[in-house]
C-alpha atoms as a PDB file:
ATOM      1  CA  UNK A   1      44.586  52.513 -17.702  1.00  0.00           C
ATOM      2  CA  UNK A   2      43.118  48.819 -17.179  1.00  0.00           C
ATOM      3  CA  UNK A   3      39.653  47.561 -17.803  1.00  0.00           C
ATOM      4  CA  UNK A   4      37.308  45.094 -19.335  1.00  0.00           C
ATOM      5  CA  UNK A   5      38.549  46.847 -22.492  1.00  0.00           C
ATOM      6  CA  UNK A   6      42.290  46.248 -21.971  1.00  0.00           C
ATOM      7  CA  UNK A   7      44.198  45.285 -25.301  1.00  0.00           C
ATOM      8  CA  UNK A   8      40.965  46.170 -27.617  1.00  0.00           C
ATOM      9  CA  UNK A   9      41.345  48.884 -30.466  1.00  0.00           C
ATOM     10  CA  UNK A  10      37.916  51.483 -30.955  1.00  0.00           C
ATOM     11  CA  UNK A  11      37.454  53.773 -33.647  1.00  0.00           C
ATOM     12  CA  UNK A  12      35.340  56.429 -33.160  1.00  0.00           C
ATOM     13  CA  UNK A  13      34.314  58.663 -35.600  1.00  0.00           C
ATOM     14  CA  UNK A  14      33.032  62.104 -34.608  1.00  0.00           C
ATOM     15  CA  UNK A  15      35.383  62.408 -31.544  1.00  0.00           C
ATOM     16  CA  UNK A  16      36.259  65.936 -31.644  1.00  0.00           C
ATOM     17  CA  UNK A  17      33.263  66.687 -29.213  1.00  0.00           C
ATOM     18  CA  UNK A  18      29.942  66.084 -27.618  1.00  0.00           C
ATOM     19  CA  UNK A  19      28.903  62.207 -27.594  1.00  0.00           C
ATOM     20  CA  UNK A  20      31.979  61.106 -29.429  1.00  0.00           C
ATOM     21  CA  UNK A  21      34.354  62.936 -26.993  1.00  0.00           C
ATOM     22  CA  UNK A  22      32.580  61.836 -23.725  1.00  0.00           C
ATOM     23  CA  UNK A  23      32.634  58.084 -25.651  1.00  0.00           C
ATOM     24  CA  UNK A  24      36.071  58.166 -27.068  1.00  0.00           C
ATOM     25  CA  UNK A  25      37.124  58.789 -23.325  1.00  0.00           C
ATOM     26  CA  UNK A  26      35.166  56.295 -21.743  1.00  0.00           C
ATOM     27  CA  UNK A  27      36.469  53.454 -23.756  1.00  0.00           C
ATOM     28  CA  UNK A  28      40.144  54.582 -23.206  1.00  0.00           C
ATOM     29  CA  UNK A  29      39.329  54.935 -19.164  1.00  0.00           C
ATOM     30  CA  UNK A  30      37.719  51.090 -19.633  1.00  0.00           C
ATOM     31  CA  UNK A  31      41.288  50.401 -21.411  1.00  0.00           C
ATOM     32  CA  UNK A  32      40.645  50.520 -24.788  1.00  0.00           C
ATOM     33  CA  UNK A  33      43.549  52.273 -27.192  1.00  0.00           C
ATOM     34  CA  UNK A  34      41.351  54.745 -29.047  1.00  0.00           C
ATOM     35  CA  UNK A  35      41.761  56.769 -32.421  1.00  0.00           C
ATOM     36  CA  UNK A  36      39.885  60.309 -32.144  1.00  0.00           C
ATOM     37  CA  UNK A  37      38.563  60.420 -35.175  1.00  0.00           C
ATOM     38  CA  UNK A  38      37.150  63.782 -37.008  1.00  0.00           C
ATOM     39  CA  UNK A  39      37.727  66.969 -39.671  1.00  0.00           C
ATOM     40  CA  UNK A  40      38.210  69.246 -36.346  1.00  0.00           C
ATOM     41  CA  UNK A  41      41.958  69.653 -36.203  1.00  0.00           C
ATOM     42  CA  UNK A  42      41.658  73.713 -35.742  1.00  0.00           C
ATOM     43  CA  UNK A  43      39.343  75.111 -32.987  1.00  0.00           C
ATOM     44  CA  UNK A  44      36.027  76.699 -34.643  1.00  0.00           C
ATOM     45  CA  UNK A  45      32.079  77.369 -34.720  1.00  0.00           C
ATOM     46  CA  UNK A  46      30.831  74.737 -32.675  1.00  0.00           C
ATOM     47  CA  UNK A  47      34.927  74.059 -30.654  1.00  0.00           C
ATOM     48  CA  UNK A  48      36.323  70.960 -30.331  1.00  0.00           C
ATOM     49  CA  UNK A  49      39.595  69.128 -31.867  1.00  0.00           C
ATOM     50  CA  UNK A  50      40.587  65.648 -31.980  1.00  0.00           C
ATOM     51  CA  UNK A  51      43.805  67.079 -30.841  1.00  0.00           C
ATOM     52  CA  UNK A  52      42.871  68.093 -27.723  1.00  0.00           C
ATOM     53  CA  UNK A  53      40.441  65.307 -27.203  1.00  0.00           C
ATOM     54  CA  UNK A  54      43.149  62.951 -27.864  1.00  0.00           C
ATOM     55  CA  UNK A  55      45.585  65.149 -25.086  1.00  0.00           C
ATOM     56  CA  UNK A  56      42.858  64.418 -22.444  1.00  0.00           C
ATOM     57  CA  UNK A  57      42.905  61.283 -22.939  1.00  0.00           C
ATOM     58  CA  UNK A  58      46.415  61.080 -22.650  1.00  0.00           C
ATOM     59  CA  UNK A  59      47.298  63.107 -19.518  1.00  0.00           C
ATOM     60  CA  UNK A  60      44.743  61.056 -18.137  1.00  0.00           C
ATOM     61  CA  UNK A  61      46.905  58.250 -18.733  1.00  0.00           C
ATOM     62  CA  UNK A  62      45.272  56.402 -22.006  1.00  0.00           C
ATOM     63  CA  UNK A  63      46.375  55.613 -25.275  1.00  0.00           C
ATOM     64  CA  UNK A  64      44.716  57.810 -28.237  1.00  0.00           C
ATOM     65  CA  UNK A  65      45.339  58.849 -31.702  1.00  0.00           C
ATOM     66  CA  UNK A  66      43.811  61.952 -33.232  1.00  0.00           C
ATOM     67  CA  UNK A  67      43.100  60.988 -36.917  1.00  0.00           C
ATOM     68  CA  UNK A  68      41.673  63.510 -39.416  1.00  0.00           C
ATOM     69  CA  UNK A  69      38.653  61.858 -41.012  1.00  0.00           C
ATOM     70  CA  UNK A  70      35.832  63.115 -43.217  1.00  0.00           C
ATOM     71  CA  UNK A  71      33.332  60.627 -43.275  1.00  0.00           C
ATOM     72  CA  UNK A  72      31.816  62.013 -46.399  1.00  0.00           C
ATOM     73  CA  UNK A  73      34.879  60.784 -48.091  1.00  0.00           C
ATOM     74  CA  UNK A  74      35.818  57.198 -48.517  1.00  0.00           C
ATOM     75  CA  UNK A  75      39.747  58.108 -49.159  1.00  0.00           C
ATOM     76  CA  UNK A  76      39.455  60.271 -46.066  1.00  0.00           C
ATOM     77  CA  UNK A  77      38.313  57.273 -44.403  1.00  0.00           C
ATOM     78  CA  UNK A  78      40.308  54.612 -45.851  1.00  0.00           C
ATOM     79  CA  UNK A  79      43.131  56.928 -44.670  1.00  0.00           C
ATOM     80  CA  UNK A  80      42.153  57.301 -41.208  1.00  0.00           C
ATOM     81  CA  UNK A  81      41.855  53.496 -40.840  1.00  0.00           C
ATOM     82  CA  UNK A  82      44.669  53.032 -42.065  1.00  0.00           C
ATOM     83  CA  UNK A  83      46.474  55.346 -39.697  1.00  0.00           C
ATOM     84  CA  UNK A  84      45.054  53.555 -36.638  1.00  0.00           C
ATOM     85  CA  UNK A  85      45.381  50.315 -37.815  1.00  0.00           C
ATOM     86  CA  UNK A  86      49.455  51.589 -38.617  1.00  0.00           C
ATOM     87  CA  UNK A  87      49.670  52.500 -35.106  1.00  0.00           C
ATOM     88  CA  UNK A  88      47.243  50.664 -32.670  1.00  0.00           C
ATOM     89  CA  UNK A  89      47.828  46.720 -34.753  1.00  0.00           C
ATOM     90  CA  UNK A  90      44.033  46.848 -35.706  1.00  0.00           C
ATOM     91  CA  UNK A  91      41.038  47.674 -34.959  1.00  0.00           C
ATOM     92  CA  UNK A  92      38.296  45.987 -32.739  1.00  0.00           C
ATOM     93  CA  UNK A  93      35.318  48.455 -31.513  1.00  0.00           C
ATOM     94  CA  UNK A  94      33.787  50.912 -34.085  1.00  0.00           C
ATOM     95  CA  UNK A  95      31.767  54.031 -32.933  1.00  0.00           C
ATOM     96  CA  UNK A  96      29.879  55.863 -36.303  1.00  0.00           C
ATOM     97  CA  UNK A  97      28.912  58.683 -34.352  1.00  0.00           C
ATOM     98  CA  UNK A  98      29.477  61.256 -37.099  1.00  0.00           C
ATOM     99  CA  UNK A  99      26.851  63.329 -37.410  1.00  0.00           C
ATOM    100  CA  UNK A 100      25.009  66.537 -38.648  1.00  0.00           C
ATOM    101  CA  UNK A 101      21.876  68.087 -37.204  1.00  0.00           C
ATOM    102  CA  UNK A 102      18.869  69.526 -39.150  1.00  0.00           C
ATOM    103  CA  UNK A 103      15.034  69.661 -37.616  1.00  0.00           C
ATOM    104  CA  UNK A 104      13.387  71.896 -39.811  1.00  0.00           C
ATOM    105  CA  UNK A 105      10.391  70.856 -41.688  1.00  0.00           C
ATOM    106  CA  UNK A 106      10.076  69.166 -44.728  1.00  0.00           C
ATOM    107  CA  UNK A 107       9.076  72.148 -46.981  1.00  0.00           C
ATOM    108  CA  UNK A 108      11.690  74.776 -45.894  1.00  0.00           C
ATOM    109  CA  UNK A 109      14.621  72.387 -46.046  1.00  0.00           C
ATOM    110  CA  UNK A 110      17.011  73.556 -48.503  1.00  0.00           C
ATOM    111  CA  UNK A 111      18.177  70.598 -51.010  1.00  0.00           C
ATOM    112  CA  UNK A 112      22.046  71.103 -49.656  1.00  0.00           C
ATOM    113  CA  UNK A 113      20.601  70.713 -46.192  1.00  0.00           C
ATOM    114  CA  UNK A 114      19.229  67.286 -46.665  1.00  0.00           C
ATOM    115  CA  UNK A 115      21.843  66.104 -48.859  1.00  0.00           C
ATOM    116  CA  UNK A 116      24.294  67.210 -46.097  1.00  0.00           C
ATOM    117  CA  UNK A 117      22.453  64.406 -43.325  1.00  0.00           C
ATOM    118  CA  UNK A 118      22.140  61.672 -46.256  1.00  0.00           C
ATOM    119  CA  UNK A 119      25.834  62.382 -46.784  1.00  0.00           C
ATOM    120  CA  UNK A 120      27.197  62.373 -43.203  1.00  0.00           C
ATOM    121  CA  UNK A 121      24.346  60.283 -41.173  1.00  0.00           C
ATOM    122  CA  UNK A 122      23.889  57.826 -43.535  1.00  0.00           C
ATOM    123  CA  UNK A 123      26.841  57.384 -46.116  1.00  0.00           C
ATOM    124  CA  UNK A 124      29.389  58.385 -43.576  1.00  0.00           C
ATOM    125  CA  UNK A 125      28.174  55.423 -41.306  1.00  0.00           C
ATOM    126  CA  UNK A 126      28.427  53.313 -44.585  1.00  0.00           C
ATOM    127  CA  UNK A 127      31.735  54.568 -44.812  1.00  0.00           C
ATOM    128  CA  UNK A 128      33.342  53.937 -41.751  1.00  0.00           C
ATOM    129  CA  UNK A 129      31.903  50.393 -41.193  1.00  0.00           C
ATOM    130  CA  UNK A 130      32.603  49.275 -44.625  1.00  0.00           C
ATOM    131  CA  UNK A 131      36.446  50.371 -43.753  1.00  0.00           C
ATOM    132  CA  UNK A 132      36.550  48.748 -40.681  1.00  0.00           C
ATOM    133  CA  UNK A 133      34.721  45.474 -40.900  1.00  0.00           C
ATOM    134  CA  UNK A 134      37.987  43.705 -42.666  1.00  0.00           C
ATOM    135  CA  UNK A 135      40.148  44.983 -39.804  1.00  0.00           C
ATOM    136  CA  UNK A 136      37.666  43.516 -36.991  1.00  0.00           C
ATOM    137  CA  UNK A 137      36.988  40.635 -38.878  1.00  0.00           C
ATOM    138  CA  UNK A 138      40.673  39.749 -38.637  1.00  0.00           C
ATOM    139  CA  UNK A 139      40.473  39.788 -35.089  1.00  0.00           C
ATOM    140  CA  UNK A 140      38.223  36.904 -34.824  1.00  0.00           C
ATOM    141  CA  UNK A 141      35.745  39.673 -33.018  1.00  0.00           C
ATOM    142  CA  UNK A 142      34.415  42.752 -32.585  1.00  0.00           C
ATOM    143  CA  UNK A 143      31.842  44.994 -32.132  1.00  0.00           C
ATOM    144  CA  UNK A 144      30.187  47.668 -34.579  1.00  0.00           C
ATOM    145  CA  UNK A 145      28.361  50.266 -32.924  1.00  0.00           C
ATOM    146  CA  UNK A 146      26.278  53.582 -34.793  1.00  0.00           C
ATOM    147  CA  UNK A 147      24.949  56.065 -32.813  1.00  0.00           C
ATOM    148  CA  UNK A 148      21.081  57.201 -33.976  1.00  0.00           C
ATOM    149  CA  UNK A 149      18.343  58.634 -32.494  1.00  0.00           C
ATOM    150  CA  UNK A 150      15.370  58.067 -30.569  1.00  0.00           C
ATOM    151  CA  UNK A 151      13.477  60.986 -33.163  1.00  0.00           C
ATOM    152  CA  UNK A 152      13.386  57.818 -35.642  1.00  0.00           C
ATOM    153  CA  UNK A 153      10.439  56.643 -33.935  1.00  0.00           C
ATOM    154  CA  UNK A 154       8.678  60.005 -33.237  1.00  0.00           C
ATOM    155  CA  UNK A 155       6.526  60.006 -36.266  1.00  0.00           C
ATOM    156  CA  UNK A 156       3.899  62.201 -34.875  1.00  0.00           C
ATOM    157  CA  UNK A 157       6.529  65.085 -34.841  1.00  0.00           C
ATOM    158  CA  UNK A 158       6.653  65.024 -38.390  1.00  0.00           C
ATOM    159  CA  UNK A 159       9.701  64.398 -40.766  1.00  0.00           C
ATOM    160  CA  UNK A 160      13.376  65.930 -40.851  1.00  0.00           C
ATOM    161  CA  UNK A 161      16.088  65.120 -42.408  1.00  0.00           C
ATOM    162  CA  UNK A 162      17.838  64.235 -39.715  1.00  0.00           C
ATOM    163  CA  UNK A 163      15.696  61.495 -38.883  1.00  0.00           C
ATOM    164  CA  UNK A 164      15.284  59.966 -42.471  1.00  0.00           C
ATOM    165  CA  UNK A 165      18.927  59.436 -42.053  1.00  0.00           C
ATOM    166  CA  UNK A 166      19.594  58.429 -38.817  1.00  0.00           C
ATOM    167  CA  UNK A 167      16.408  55.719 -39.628  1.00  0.00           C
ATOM    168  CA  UNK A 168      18.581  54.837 -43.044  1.00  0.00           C
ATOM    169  CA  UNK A 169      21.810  54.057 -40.662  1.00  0.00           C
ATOM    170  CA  UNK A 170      19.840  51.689 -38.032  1.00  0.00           C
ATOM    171  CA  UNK A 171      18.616  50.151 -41.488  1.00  0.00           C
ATOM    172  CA  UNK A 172      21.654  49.424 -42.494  1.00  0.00           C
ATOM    173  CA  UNK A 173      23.426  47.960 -39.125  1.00  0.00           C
ATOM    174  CA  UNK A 174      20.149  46.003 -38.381  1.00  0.00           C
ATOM    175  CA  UNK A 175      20.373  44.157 -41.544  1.00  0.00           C
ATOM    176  CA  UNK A 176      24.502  43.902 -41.036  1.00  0.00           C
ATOM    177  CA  UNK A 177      24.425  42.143 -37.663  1.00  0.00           C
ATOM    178  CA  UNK A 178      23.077  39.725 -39.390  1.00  0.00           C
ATOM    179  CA  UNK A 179      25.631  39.134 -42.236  1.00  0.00           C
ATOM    180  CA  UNK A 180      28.379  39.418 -39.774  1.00  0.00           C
ATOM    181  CA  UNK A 181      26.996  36.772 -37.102  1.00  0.00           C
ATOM    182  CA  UNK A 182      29.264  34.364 -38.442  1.00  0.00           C
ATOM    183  CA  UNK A 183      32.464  36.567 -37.625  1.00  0.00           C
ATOM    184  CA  UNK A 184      31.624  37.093 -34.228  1.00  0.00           C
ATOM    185  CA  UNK A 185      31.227  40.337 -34.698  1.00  0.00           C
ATOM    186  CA  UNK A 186      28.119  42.579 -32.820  1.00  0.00           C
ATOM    187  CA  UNK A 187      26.352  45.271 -34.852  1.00  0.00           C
ATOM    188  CA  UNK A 188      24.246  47.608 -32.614  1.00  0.00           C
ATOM    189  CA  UNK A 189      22.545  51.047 -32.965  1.00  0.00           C
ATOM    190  CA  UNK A 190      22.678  53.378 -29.656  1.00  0.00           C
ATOM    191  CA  UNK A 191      20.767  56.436 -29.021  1.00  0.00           C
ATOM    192  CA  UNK A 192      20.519  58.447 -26.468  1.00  0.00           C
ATOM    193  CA  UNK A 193      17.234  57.676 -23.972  1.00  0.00           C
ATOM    194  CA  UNK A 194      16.328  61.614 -23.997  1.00  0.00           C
ATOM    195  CA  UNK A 195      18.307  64.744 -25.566  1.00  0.00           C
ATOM    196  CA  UNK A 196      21.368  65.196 -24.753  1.00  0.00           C
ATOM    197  CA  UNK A 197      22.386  69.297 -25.429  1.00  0.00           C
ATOM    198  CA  UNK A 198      26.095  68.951 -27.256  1.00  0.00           C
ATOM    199  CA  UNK A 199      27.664  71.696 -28.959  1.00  0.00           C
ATOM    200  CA  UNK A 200      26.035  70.229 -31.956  1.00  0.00           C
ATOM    201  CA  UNK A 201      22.320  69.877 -30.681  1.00  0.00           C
ATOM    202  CA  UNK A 202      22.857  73.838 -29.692  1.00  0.00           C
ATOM    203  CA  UNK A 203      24.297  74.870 -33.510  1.00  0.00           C
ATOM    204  CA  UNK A 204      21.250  72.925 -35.537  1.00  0.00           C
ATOM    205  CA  UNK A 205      18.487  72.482 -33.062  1.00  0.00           C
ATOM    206  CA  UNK A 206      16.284  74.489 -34.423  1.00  0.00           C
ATOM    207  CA  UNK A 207      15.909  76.366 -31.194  1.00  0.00           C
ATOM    208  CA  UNK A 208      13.959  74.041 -29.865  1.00  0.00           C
ATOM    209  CA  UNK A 209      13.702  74.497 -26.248  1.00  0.00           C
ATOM    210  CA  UNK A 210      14.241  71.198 -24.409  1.00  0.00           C
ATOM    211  CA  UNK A 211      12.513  70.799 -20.723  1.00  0.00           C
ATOM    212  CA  UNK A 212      15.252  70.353 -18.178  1.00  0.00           C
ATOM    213  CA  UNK A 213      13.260  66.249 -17.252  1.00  0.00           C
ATOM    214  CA  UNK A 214      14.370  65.737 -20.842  1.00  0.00           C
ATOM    215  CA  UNK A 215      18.169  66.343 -20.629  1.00  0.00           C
ATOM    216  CA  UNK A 216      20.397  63.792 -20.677  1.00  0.00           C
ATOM    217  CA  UNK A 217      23.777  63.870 -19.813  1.00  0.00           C
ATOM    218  CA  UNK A 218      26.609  62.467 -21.852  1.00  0.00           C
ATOM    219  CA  UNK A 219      27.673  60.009 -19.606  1.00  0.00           C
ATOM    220  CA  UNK A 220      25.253  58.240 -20.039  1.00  0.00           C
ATOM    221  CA  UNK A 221      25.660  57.589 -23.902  1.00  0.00           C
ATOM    222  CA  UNK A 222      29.431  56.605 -22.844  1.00  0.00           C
ATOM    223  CA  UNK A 223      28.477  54.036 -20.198  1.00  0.00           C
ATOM    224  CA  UNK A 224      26.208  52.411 -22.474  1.00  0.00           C
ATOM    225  CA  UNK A 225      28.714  52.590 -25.458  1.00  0.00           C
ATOM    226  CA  UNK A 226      31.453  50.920 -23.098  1.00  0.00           C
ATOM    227  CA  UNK A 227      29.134  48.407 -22.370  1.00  0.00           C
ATOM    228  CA  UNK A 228      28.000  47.601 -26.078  1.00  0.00           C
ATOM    229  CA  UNK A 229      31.791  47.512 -27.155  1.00  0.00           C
ATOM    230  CA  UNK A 230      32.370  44.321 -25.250  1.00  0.00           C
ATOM    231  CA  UNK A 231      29.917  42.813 -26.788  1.00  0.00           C
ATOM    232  CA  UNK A 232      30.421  40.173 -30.002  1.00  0.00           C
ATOM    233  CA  UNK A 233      27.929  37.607 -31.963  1.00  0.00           C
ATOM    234  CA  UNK A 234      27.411  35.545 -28.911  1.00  0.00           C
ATOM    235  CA  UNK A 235      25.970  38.658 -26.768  1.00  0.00           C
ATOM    236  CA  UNK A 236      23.753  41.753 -27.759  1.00  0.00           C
ATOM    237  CA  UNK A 237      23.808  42.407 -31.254  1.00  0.00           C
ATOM    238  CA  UNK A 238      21.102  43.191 -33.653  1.00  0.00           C
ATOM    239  CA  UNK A 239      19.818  45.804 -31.542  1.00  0.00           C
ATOM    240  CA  UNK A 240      18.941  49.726 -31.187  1.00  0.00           C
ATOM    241  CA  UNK A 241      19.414  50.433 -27.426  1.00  0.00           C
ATOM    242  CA  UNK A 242      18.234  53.203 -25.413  1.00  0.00           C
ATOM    243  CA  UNK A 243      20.944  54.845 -23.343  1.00  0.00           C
ATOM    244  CA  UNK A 244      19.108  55.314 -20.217  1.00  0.00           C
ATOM    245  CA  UNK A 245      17.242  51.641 -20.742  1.00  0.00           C
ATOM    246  CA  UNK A 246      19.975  49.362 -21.275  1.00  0.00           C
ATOM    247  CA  UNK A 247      19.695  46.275 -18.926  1.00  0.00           C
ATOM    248  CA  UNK A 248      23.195  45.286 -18.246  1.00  0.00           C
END
């Protein structure tokens, strides 16, 4: 495969299915080598492996690793970006799209239940970036980008864990883009424009029943994350885009 991403390196975390899937194989069609990165190397409850994420990718005529990776765990981590920078020379694009999905209210959230999004949403994103900003920084640049949610900003539907987290992440890579201006390196939050129904969105959403005018396909979040991951210091950075409203 060729493309404005030819001879780049992206990490994406969460790969195994849903956004990180779709993304993972729109950066390899656009050239990038990619590592799959995930826990899912057996099929389960919701499916998806890096395995056969990375196979797709492959037959399709890209370059991809699968990597195990548990984000809640910074040897996990360390490990995975270590494997990718072993096989792929380094690392230039990262995608924290690692995530876990919880939209009940406030009062009937069990304490394991809101630990579990601090722990994946918000330290796993910590995680990840803090492993591979030395291996993009060595490239001279790079681009960082997390993957959130527009629910951040939807105060008047109350609070949820997941959104306390995902607000905690675009925290964090706001205030990052600026400390890594100097190394040419772009730090952006993405989030999908409306909701987009993965196999995770199904497993923890609550049944909540989403009107068809607020679906989103997944393509949409992987055109915009191509897009993003050619950016560095000098372009877009500092940002949370919309999906759907990026002006390219």
């Amino acid at each position: 495969m060729s493309g404005p991403l030819d001879g780049k390196v992206a990490f994406v975390a969460g790969a195994s299915r849903g956004i990180g899937a779709t993304i993972a194989t729109a950066l390899a069609r656009a050239g990038a080598s990619v590592a799959v990165a995930a826990r899912s190397e057996r099929e389960g409850k919701p499916p998806g492996t890096i395995g056969a994420v990375a196979q797709r990718i492959t037959d399709d005529g890209g370059r991809a690793l699968p990597v195990v990776c548990d984000v809640t765990s910074e040897a996990s981590v360390d490990d995975a970006v270590a494997a990718t920078v072993a096989e792929f020379g380094g690392i230039d694009i990262l995608v924290a799209n690692a995530g876990v999905l919880w939209l009940g209210p406030i009062e009937s959230t069990p304490l394991k239940r809101w630990q579990l999004c601090l722990d994946v949403n918000t330290t796993g994103v910590f995680l990840v970036t803090k492993a591979a900003i030395p291996h993009v920084r060595a490239r001279g640049a790079g681009s960082l980008i997390a993957i959130t949610t527009t629910g951040v900003t939807m105060t008047g539907h109350g609070a949820n864990a997941y959104w306390v987290s995902k607000a905690a992440a675009e925290r964090l890579y706001l205030g990052l883009a600026a400390d890594l201006k100097a190394d040419n390196i772009a730090v952006n939050c993405l989030s999908p424009s409306r909701v987009v129904l993965t196999e995770g969105w199904q497993a923890g959403g609550a049944g909540m029943q989403v009107p068809p005018e607020m679906v989103e396909p997944p393509e949409a979040m992987a055109d915009a994350a191509v897009f993003l991951a050619q950016q560095d210091a000098s372009g877009i950075t500092g940002t949370i885009q919309r999906s759907e409203k990026m002006v390219r």
